[in-house]
Protein backbone atom coordinates (compact mmCIF):
# COMPACT_ATOMS: atom_id res chain seq x y z
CA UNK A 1 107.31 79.59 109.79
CA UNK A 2 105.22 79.98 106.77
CA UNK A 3 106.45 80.15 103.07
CA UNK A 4 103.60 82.54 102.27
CA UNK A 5 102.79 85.46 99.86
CA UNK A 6 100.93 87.61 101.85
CA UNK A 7 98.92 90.76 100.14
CA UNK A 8 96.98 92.21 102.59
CA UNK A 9 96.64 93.13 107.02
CA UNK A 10 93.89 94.81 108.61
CA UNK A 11 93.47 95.03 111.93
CA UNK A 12 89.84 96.57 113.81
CA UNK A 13 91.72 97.59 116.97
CA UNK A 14 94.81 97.62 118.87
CA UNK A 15 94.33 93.62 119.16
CA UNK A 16 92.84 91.85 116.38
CA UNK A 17 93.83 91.78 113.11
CA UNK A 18 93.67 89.19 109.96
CA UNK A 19 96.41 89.24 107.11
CA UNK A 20 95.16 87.52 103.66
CA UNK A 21 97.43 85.71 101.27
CA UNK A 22 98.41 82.33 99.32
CA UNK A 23 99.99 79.72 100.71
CA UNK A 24 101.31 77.21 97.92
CA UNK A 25 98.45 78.18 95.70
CA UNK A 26 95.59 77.64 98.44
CA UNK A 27 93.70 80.64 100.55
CA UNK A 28 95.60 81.90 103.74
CA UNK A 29 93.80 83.62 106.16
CA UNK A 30 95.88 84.21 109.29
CA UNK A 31 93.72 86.22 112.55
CA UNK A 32 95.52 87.70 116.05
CA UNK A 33 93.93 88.53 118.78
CA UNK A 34 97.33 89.72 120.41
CA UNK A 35 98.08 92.89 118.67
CA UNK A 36 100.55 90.57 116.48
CA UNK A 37 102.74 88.52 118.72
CA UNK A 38 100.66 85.12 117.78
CA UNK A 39 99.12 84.40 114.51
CA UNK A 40 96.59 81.73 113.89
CA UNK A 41 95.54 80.02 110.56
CA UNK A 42 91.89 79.88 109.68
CA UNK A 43 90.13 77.37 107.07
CA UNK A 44 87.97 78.77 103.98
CA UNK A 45 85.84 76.49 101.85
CA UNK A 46 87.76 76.67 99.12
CA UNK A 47 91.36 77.05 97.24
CA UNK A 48 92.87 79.88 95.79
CA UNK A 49 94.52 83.46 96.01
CA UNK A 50 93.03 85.62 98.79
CA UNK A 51 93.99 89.45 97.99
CA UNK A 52 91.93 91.92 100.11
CA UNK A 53 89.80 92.07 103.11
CA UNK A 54 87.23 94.27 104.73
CA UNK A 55 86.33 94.33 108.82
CA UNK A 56 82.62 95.18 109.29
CA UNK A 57 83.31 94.76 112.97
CA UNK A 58 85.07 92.42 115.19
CA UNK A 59 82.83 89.50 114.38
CA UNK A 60 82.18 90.29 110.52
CA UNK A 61 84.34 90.03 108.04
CA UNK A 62 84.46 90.13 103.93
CA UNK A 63 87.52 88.89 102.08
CA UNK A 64 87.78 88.39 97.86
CA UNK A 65 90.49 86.70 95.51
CA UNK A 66 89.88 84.40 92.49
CA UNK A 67 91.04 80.65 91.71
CA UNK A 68 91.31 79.13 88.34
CA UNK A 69 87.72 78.93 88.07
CA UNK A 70 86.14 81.88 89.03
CA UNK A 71 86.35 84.74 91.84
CA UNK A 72 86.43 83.90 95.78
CA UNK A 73 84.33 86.20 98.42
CA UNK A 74 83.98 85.00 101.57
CA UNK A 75 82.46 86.63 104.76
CA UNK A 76 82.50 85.34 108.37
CA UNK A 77 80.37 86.50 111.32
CA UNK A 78 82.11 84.71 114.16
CA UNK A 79 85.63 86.56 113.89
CA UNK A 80 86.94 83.79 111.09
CA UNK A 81 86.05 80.73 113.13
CA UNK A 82 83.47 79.59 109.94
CA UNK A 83 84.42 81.57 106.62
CA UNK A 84 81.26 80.88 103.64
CA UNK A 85 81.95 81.03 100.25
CA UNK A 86 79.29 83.72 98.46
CA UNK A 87 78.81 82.87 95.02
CA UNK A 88 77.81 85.93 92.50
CA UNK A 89 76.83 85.54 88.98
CA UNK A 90 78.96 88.36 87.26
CA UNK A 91 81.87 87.78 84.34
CA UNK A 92 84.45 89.61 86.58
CA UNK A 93 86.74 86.92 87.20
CA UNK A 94 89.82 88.59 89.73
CA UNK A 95 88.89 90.54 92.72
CA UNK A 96 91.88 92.69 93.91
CA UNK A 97 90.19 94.85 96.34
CA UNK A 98 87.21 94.80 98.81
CA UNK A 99 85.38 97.84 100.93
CA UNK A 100 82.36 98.35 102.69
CA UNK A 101 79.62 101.68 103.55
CA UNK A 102 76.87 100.87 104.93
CA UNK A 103 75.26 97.65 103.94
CA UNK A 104 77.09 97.61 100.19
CA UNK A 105 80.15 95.91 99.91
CA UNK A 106 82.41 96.55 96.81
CA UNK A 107 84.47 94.10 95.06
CA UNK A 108 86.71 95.75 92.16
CA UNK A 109 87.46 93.28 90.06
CA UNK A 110 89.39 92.41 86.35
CA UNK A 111 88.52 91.13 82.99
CA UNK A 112 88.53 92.61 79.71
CA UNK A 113 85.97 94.77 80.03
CA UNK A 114 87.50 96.28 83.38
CA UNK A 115 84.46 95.59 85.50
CA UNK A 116 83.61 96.29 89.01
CA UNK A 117 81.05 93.94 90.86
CA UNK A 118 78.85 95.52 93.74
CA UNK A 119 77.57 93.41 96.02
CA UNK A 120 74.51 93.61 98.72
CA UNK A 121 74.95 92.43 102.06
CA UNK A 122 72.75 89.84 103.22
């Protein structure tokens, strides 16, 4: 049982799915490969709040938050096994909300100016 805030569940098919959160103030990614039943934690390379998540396919996957320093993206290509930390140079410091066409990914993001980041897939 986890005391968790949880903000966001996708899932690519009938099977797998990945919910994003916070967990005591550190990232919480959970994945299930059982349509729900069973959920599984998976590490990111660094701490914060984890709001949003995009599923390029079953093995590629985008996620975005913010911690007290700056803004968190993270993708994975092997279903969530590794998660990397991308770092962007851009004065939008919360990321809410994360989508995907094509090979552009889209962060929306907050600060006073109300700016939205767009990022190119590597």
């Amino acid at each position: 049982s986890l005391n968790a805030t949880l903000f966001s569940i996708k899932f690519y098919d009938e099977n797998n799915g990945w919910i994003v959160g916070s967990l005591e103030n550190d990232t919480l990614i959970l994945h299930t490969t059982d349509g729900g039943t069973t959920w599984s934690r998976q590490t990111t390379p660094s701490t914060g709040l984890i709001f949003d998540l995009v599923i390029i396919s079953p093995t590629e996957l985008w996620s975005c938050g913010f911690n007290l320093y700056s803004k968190l993206i993270f993708n994975t290509t092997d279903s969530g096994t590794t998660w990397n930390e991308i770092i962007q140079s851009s004065s939008v410091l919360t990321l809410r909300g994360i989508s995907a066409y094509g090979s552009t990914m889209c962060a929306c993001g907050m600060n006073k100016n109300s700016e939205i980041l767009i990022i190119k897939k590597p």
